[in-house]
PDB file of N, CA and C in Angstrom:
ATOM      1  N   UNK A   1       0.766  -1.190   0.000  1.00  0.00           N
ATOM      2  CA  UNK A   1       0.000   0.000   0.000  1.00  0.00           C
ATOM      3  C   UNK A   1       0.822   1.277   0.000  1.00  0.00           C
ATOM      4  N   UNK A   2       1.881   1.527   1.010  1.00  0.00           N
ATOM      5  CA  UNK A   2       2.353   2.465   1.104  1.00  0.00           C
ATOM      6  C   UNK A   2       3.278   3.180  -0.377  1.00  0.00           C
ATOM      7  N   UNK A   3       4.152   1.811  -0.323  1.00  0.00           N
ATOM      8  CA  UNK A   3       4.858   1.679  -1.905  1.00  0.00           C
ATOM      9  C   UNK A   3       4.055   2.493  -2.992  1.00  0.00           C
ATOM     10  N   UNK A   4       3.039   1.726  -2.856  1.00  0.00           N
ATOM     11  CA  UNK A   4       2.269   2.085  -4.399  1.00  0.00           C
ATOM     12  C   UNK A   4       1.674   3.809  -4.626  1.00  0.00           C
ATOM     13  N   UNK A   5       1.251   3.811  -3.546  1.00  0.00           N
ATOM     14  CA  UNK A   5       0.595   4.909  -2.738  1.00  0.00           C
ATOM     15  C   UNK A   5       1.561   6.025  -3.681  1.00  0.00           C
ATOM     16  N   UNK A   6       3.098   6.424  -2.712  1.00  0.00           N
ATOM     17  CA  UNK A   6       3.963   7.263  -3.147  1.00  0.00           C
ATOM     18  C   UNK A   6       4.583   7.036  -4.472  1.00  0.00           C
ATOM     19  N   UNK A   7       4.354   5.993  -4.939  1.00  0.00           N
ATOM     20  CA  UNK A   7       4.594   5.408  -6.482  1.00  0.00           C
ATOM     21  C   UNK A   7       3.476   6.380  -7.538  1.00  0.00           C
ATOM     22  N   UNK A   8       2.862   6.379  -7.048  1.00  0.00           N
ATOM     23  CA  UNK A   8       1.984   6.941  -7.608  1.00  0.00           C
ATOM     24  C   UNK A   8       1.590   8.589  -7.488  1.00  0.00           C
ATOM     25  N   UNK A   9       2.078   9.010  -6.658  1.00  0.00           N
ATOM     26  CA  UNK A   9       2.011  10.554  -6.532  1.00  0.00           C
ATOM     27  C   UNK A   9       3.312  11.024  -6.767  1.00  0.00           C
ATOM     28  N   UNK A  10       4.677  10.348  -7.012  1.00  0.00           N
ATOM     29  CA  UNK A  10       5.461  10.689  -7.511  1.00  0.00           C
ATOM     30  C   UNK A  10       5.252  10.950  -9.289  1.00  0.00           C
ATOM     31  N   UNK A  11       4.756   9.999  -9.549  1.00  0.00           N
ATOM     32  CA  UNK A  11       3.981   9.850 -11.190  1.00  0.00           C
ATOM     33  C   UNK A  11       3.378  10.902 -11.227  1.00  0.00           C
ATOM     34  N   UNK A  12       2.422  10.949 -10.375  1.00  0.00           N
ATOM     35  CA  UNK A  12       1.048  12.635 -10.500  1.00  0.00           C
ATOM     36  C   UNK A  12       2.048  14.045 -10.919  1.00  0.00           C
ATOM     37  N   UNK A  13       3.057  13.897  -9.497  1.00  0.00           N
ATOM     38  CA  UNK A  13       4.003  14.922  -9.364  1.00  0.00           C
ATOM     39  C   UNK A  13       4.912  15.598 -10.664  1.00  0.00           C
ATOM     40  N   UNK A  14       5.135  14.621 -11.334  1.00  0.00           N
ATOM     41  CA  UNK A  14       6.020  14.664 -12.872  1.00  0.00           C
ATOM     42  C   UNK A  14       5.153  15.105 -13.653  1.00  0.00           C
ATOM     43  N   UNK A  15       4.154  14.271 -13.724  1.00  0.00           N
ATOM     44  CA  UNK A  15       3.493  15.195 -14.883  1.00  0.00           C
ATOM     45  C   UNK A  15       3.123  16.605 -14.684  1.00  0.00           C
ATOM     46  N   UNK A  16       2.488  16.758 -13.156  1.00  0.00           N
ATOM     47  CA  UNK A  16       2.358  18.311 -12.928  1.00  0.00           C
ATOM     48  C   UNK A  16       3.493  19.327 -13.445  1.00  0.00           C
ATOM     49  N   UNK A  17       4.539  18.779 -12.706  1.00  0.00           N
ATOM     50  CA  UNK A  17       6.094  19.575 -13.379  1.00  0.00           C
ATOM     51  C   UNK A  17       6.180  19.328 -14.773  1.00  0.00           C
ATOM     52  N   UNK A  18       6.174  18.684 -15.434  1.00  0.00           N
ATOM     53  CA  UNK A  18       6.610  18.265 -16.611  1.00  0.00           C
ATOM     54  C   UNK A  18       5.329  19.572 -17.554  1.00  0.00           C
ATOM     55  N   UNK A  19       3.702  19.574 -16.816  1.00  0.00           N
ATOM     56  CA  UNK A  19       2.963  20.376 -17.701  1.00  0.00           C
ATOM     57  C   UNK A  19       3.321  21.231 -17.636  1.00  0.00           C
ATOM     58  N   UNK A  20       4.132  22.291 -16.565  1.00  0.00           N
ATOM     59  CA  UNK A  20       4.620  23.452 -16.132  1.00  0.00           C
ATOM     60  C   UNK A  20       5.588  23.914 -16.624  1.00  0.00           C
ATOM     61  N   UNK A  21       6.438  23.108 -17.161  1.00  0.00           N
ATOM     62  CA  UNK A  21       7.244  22.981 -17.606  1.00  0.00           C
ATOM     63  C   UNK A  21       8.572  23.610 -16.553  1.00  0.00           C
ATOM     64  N   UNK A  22       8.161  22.634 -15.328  1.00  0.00           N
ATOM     65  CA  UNK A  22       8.874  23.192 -14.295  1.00  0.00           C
ATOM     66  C   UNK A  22       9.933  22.115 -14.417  1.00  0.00           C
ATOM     67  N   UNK A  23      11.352  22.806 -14.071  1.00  0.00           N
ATOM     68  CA  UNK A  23      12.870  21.670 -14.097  1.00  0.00           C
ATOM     69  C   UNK A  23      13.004  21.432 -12.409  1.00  0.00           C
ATOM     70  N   UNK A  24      12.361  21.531 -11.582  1.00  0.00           N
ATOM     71  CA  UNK A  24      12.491  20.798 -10.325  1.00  0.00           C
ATOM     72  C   UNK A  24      12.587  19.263 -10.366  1.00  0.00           C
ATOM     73  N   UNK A  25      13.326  18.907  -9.163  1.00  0.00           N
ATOM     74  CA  UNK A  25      13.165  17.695  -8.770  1.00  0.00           C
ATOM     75  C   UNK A  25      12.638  17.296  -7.525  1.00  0.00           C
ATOM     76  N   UNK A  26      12.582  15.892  -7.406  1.00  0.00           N
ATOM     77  CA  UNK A  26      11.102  15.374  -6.393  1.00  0.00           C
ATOM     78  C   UNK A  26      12.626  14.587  -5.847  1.00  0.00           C
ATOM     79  N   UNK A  27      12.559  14.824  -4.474  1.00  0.00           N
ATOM     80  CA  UNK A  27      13.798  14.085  -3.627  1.00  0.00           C
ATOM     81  C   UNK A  27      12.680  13.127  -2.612  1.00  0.00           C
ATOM     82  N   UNK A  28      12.966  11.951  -2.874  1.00  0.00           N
ATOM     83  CA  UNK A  28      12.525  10.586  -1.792  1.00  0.00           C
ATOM     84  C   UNK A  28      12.992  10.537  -0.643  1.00  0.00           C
ATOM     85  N   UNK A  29      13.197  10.502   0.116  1.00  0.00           N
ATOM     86  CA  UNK A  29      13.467  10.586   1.224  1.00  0.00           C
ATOM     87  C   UNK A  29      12.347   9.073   2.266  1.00  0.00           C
ATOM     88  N   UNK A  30      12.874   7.961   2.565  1.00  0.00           N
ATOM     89  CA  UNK A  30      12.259   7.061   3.444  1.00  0.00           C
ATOM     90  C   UNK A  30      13.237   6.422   4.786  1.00  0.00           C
ATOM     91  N   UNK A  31      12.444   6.224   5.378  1.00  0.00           N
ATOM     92  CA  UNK A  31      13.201   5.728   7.096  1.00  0.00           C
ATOM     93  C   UNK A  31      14.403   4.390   6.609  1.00  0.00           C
ATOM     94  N   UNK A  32      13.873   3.683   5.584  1.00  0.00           N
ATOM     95  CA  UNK A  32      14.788   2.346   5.716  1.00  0.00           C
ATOM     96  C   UNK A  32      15.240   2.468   3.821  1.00  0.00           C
ATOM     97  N   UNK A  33      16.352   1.871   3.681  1.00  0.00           N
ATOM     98  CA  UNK A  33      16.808   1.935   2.242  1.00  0.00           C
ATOM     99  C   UNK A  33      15.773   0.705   1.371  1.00  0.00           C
ATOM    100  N   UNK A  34      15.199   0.068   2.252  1.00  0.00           N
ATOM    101  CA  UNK A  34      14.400  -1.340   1.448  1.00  0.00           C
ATOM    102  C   UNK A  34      13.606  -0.515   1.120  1.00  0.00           C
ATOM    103  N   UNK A  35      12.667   0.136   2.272  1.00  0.00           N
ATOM    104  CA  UNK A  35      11.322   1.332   1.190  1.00  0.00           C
ATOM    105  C   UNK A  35      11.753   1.639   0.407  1.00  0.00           C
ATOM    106  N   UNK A  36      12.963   3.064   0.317  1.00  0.00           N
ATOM    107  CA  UNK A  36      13.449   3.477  -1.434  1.00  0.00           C
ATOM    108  C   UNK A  36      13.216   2.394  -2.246  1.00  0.00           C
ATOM    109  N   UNK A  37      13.710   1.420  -2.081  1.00  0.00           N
ATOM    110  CA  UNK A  37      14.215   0.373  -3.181  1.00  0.00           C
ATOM    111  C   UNK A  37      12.665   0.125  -3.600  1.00  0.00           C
ATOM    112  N   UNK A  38      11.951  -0.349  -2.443  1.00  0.00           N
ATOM    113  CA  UNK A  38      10.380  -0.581  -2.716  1.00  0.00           C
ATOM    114  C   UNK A  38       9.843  -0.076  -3.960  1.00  0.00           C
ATOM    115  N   UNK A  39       9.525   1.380  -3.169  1.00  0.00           N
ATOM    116  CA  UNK A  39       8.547   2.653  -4.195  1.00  0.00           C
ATOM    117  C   UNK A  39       9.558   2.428  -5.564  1.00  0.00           C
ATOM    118  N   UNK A  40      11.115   2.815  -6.044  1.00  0.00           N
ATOM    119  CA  UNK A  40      11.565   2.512  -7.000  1.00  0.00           C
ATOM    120  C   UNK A  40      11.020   1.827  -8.068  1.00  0.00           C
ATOM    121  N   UNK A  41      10.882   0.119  -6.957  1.00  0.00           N
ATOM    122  CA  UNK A  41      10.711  -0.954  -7.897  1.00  0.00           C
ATOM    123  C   UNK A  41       8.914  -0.741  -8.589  1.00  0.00           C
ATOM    124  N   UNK A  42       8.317  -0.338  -7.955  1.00  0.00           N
ATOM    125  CA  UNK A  42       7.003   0.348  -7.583  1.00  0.00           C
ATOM    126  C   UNK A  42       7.051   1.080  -9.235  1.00  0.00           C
ATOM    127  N   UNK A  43       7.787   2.302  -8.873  1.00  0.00           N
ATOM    128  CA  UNK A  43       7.616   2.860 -10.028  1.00  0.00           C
ATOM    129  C   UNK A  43       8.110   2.355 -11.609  1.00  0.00           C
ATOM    130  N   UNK A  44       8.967   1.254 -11.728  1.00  0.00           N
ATOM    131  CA  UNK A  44       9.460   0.684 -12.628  1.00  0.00           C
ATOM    132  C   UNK A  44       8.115  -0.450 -13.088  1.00  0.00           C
ATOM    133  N   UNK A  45       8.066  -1.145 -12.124  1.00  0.00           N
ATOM    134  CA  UNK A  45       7.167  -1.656 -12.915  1.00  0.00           C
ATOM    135  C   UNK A  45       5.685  -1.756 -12.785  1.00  0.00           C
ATOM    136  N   UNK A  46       5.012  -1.306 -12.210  1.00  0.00           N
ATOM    137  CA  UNK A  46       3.592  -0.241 -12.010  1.00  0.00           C
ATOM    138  C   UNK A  46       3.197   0.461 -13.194  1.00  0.00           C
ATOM    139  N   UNK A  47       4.684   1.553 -13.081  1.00  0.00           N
ATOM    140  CA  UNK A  47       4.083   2.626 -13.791  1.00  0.00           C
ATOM    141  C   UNK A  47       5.327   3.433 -14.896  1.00  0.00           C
ATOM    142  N   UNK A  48       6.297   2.291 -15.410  1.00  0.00           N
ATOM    143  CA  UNK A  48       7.163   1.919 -16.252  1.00  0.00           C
ATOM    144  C   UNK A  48       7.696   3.859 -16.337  1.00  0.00           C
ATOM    145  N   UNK A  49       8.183   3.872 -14.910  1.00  0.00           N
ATOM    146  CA  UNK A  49       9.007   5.503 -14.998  1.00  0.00           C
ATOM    147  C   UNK A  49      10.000   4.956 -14.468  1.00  0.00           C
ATOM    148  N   UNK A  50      10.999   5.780 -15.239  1.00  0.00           N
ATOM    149  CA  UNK A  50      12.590   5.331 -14.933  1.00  0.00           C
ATOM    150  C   UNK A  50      13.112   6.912 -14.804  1.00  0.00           C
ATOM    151  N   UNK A  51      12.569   7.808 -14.813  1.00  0.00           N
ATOM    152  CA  UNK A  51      12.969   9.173 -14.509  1.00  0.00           C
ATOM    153  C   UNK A  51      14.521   9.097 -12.941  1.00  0.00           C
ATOM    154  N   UNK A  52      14.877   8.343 -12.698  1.00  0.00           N
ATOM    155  CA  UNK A  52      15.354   8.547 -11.095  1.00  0.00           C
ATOM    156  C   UNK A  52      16.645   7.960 -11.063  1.00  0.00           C
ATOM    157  N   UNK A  53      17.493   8.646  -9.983  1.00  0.00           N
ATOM    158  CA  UNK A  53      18.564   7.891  -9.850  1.00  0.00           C
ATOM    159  C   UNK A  53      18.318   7.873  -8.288  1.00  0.00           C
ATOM    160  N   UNK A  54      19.438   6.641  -7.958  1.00  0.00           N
ATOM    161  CA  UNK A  54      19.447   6.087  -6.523  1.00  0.00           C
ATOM    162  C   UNK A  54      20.501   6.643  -5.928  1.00  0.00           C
ATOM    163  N   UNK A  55      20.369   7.192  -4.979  1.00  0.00           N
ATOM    164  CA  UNK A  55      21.591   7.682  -4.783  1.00  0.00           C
ATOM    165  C   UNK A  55      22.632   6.893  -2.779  1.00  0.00           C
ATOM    166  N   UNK A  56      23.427   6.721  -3.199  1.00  0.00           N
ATOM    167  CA  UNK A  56      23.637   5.785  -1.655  1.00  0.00           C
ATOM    168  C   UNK A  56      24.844   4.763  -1.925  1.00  0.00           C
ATOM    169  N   UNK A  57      24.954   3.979  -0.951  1.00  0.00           N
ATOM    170  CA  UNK A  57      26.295   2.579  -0.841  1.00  0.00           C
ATOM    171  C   UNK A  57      25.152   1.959  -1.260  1.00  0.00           C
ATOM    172  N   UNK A  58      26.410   1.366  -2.597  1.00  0.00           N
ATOM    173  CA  UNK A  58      26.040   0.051  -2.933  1.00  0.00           C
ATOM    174  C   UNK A  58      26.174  -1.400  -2.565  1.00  0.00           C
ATOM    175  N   UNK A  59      26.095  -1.204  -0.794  1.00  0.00           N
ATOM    176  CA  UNK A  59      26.084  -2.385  -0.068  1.00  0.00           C
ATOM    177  C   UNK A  59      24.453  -2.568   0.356  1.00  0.00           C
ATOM    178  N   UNK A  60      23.778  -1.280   0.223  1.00  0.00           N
ATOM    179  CA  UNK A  60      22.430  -1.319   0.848  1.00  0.00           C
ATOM    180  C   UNK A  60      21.709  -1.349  -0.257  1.00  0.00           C
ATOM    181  N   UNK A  61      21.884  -1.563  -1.297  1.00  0.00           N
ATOM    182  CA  UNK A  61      20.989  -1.305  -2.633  1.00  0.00           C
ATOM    183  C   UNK A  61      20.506  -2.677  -2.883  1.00  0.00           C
ATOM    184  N   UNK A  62      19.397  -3.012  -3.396  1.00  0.00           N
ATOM    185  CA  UNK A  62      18.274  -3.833  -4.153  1.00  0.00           C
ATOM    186  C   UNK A  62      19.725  -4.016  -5.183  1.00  0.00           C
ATOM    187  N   UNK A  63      20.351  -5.451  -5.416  1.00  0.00           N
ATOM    188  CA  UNK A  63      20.838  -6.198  -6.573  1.00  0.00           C
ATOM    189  C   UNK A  63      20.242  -5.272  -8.238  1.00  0.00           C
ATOM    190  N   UNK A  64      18.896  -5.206  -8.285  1.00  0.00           N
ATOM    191  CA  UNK A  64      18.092  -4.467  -9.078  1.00  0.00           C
ATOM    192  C   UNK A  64      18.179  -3.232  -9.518  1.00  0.00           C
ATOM    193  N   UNK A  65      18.643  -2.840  -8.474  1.00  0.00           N
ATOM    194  CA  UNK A  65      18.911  -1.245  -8.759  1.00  0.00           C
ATOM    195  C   UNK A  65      19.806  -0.717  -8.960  1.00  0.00           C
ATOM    196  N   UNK A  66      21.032  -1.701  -8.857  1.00  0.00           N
ATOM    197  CA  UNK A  66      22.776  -1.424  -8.648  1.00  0.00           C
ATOM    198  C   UNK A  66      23.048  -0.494  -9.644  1.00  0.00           C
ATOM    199  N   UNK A  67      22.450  -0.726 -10.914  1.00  0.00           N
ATOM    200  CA  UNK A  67      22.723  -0.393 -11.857  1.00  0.00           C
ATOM    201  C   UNK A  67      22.202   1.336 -11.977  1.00  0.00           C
ATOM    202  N   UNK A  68      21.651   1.679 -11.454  1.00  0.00           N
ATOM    203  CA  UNK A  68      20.678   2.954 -11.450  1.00  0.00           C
ATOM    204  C   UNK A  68      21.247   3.559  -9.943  1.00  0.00           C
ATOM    205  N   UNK A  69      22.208   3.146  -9.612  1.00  0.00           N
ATOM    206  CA  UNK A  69      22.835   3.855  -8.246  1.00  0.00           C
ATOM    207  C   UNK A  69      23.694   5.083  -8.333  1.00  0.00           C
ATOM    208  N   UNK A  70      23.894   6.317  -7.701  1.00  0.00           N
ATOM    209  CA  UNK A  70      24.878   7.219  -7.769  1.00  0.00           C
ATOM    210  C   UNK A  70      25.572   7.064  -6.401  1.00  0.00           C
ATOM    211  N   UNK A  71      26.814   6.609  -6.236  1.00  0.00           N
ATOM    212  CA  UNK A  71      27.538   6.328  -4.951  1.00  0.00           C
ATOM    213  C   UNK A  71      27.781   7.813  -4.559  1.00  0.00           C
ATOM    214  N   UNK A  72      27.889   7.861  -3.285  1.00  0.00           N
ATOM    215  CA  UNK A  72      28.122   9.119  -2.429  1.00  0.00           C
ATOM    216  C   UNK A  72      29.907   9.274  -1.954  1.00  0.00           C
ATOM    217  N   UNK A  73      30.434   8.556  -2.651  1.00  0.00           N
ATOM    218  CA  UNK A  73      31.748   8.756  -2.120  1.00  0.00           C
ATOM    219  C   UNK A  73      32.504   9.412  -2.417  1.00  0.00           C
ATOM    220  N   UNK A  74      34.024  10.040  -2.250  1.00  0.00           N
ATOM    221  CA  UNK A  74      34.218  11.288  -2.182  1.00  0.00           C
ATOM    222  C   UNK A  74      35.230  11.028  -3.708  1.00  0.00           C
ATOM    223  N   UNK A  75      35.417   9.863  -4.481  1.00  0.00           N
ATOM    224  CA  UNK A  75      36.204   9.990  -5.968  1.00  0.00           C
ATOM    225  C   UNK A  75      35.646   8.532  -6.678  1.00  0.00           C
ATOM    226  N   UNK A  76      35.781   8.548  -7.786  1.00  0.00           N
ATOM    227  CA  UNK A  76      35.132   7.706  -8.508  1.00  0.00           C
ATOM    228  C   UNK A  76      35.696   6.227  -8.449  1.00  0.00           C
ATOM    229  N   UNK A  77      37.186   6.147  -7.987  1.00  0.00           N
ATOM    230  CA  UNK A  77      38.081   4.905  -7.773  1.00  0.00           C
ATOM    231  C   UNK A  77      37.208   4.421  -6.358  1.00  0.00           C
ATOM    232  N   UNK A  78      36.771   5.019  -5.579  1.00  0.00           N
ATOM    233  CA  UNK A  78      36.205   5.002  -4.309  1.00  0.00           C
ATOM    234  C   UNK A  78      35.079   4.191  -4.366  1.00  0.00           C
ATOM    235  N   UNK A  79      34.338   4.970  -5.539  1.00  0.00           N
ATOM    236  CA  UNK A  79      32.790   4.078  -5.388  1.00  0.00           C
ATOM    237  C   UNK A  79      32.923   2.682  -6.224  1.00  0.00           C
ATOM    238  N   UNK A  80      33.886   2.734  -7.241  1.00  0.00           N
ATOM    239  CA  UNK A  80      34.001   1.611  -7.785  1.00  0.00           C
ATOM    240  C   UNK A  80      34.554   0.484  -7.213  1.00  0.00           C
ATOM    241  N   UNK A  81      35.788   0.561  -5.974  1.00  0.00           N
ATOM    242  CA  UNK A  81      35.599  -0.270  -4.923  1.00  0.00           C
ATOM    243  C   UNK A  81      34.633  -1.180  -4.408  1.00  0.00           C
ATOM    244  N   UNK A  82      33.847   0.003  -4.462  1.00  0.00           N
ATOM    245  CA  UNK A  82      32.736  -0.412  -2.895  1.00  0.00           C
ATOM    246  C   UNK A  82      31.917  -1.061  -4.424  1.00  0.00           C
ATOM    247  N   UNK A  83      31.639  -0.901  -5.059  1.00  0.00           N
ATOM    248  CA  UNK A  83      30.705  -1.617  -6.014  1.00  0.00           C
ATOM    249  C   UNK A  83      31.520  -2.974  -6.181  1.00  0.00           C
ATOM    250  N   UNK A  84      32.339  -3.168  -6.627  1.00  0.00           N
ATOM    251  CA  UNK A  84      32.786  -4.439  -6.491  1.00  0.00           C
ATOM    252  C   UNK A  84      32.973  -4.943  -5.302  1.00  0.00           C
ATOM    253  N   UNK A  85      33.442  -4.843  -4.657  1.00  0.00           N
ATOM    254  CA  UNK A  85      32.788  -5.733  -3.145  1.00  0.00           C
ATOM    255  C   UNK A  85      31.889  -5.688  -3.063  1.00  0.00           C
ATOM    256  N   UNK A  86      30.514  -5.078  -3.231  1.00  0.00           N
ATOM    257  CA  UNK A  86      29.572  -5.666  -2.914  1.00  0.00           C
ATOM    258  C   UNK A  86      28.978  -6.571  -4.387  1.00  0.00           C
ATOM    259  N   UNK A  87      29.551  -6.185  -5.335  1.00  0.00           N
ATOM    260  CA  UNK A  87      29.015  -7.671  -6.522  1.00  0.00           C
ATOM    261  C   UNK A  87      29.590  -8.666  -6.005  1.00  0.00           C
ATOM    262  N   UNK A  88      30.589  -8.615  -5.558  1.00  0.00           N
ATOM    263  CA  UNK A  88      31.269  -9.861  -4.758  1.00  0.00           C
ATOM    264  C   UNK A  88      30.378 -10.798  -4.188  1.00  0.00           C
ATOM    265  N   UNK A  89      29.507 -10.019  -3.661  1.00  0.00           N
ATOM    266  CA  UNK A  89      28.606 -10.911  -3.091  1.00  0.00           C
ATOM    267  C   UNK A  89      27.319 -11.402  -3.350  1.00  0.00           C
ATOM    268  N   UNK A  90      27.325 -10.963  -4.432  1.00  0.00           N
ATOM    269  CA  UNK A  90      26.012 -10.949  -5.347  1.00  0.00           C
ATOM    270  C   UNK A  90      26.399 -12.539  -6.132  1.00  0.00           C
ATOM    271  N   UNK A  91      24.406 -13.458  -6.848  1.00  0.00           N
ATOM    272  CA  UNK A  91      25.393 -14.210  -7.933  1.00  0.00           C
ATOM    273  C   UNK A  91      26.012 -14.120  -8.835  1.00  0.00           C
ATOM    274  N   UNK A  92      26.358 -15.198  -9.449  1.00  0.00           N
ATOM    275  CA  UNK A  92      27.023 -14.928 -10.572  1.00  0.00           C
ATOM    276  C   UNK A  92      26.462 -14.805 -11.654  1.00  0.00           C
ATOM    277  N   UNK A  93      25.503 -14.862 -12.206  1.00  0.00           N
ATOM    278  CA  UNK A  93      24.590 -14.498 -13.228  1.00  0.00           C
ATOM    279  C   UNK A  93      24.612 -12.664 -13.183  1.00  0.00           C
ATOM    280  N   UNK A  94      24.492 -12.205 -11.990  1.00  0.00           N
ATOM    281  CA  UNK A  94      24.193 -10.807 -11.693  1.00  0.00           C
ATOM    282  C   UNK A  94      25.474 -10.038 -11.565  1.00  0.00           C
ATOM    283  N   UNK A  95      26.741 -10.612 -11.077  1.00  0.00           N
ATOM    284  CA  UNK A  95      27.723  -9.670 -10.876  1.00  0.00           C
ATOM    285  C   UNK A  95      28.786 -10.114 -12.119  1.00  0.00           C
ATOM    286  N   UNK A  96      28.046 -11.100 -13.256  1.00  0.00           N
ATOM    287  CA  UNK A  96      29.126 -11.203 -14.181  1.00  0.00           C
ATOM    288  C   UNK A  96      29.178  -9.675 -15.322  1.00  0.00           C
ATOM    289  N   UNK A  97      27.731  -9.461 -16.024  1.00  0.00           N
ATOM    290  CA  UNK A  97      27.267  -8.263 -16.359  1.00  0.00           C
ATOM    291  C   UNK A  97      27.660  -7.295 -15.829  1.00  0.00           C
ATOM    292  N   UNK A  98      27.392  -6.907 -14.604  1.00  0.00           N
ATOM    293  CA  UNK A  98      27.552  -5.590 -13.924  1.00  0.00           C
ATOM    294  C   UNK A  98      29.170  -5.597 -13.420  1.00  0.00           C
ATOM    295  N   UNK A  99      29.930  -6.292 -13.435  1.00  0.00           N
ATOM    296  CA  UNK A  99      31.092  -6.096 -13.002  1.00  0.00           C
ATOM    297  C   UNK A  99      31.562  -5.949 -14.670  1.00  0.00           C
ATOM    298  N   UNK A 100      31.376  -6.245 -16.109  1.00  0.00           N
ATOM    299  CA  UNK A 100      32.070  -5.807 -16.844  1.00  0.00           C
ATOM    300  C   UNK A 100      31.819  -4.508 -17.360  1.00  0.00           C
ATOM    301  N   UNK A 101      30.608  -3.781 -17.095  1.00  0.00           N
ATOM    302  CA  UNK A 101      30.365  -2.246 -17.115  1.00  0.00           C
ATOM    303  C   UNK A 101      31.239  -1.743 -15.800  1.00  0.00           C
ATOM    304  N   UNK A 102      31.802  -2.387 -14.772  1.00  0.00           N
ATOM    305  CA  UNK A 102      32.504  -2.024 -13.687  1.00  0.00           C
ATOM    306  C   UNK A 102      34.344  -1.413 -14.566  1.00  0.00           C
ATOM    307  N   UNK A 103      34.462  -2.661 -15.032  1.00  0.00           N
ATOM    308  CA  UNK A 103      35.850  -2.867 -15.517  1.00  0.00           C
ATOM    309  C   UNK A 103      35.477  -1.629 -16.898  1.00  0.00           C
ATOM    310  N   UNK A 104      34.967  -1.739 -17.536  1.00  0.00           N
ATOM    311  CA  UNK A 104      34.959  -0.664 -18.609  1.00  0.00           C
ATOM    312  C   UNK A 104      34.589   0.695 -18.585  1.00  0.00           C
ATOM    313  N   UNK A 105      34.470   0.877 -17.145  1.00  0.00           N
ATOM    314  CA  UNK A 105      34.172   2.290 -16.774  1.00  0.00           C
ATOM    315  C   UNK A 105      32.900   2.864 -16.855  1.00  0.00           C
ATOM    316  N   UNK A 106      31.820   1.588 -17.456  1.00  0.00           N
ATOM    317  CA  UNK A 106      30.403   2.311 -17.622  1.00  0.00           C
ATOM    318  C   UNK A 106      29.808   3.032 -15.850  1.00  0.00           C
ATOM    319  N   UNK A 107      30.002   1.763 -15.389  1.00  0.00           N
ATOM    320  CA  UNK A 107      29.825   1.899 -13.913  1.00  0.00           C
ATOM    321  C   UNK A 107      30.467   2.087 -13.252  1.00  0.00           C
ATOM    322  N   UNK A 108      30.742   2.975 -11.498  1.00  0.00           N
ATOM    323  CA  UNK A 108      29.546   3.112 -11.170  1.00  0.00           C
ATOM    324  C   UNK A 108      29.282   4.722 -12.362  1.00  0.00           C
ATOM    325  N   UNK A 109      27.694   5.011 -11.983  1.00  0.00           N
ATOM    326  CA  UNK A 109      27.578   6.229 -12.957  1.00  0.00           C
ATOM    327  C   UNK A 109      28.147   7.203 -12.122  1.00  0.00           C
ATOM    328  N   UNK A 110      28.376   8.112 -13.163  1.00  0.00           N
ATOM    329  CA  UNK A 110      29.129   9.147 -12.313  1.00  0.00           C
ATOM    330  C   UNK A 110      27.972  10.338 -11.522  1.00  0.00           C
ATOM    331  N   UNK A 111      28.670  11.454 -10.991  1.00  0.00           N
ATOM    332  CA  UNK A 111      27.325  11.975 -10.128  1.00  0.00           C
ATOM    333  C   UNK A 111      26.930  13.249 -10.879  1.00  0.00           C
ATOM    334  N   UNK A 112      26.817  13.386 -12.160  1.00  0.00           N
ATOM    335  CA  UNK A 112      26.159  14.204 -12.693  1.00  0.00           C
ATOM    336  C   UNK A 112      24.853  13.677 -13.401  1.00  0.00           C
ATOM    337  N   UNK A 113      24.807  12.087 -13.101  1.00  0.00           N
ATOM    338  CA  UNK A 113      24.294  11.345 -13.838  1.00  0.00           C
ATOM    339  C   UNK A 113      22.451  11.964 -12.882  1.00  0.00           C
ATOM    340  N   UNK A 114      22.555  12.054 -11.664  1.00  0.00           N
ATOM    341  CA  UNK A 114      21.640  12.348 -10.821  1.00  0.00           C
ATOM    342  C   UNK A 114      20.711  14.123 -10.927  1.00  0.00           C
ATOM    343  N   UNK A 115      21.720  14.483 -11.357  1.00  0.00           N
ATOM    344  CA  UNK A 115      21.510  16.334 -11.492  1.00  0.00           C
ATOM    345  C   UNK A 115      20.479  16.168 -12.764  1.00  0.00           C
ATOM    346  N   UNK A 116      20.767  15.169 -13.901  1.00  0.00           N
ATOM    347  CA  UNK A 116      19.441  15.191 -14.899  1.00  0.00           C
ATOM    348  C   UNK A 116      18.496  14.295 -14.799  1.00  0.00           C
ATOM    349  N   UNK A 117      18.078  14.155 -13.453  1.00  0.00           N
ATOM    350  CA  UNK A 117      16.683  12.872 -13.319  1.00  0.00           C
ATOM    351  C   UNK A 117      16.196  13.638 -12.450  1.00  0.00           C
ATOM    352  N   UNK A 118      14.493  13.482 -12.749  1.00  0.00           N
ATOM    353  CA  UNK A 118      13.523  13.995 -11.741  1.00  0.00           C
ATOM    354  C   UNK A 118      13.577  13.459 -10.498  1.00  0.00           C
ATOM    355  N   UNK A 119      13.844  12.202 -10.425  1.00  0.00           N
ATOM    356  CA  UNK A 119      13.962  11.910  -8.791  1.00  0.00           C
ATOM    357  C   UNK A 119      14.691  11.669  -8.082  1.00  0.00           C
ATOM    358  N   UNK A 120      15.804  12.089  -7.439  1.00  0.00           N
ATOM    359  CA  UNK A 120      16.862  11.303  -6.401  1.00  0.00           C
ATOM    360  C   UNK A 120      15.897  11.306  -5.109  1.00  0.00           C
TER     361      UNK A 120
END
């Protein structure tokens, strides 16, 4: 309920901005990182909006979302660390993919990647 709930007035919210043609963004903000991940997953496949980046350690992130993460750390060698240790622990079906956008520099995204999405 709750998920869907804010899944859904985040949706309302975009289009309002979007008719306005207002460039604000809608910041999420929830008590536990599983909610974010929740409403996220909520909005992906509910209501097929991908407007958002995640922003946080990619030790607390939904496997799912890794990919749509902006790490908070203070240089890019930094977050790419911490992203591979935590594919480390991921399977191997999941951290074979995402660790070769690791090695080729796709990932992690960098943090301007967040400044052009409606939702962090």
């Amino acid at each position: 309920g709750k998920s869907r709930t804010v899944a859904a007035c985040v949706v309302l919210l975009d289009r309002l901005l979007t008719a306005r043609k207002d460039p604000r963004r809608i910041t999420l903000l929830c008590q536990t990182n599983a909610a974010v991940d929740a409403v996220l997953h909520t909005l992906l496949a509910r209501h097929g909006w991908d407007d958002f980046a995640r922003l946080g350690s990619f030790k607390s992130v939904d496997p799912a979302l890794l990919h749509r993460t902006v790490s908070l750390m203070s240089t890019r060698q930094a977050a790419a660390a911490e992203l591979t240790e935590a594919l480390a622990r991921r399977p191997p079906e999941l951290r074979q993919s995402l660790q070769a956008a690791v090695d080729s520099g796709v990932l992690p995204p960098r943090t301007v990647v967040w400044k052009r999405r409606r939702l962090i």
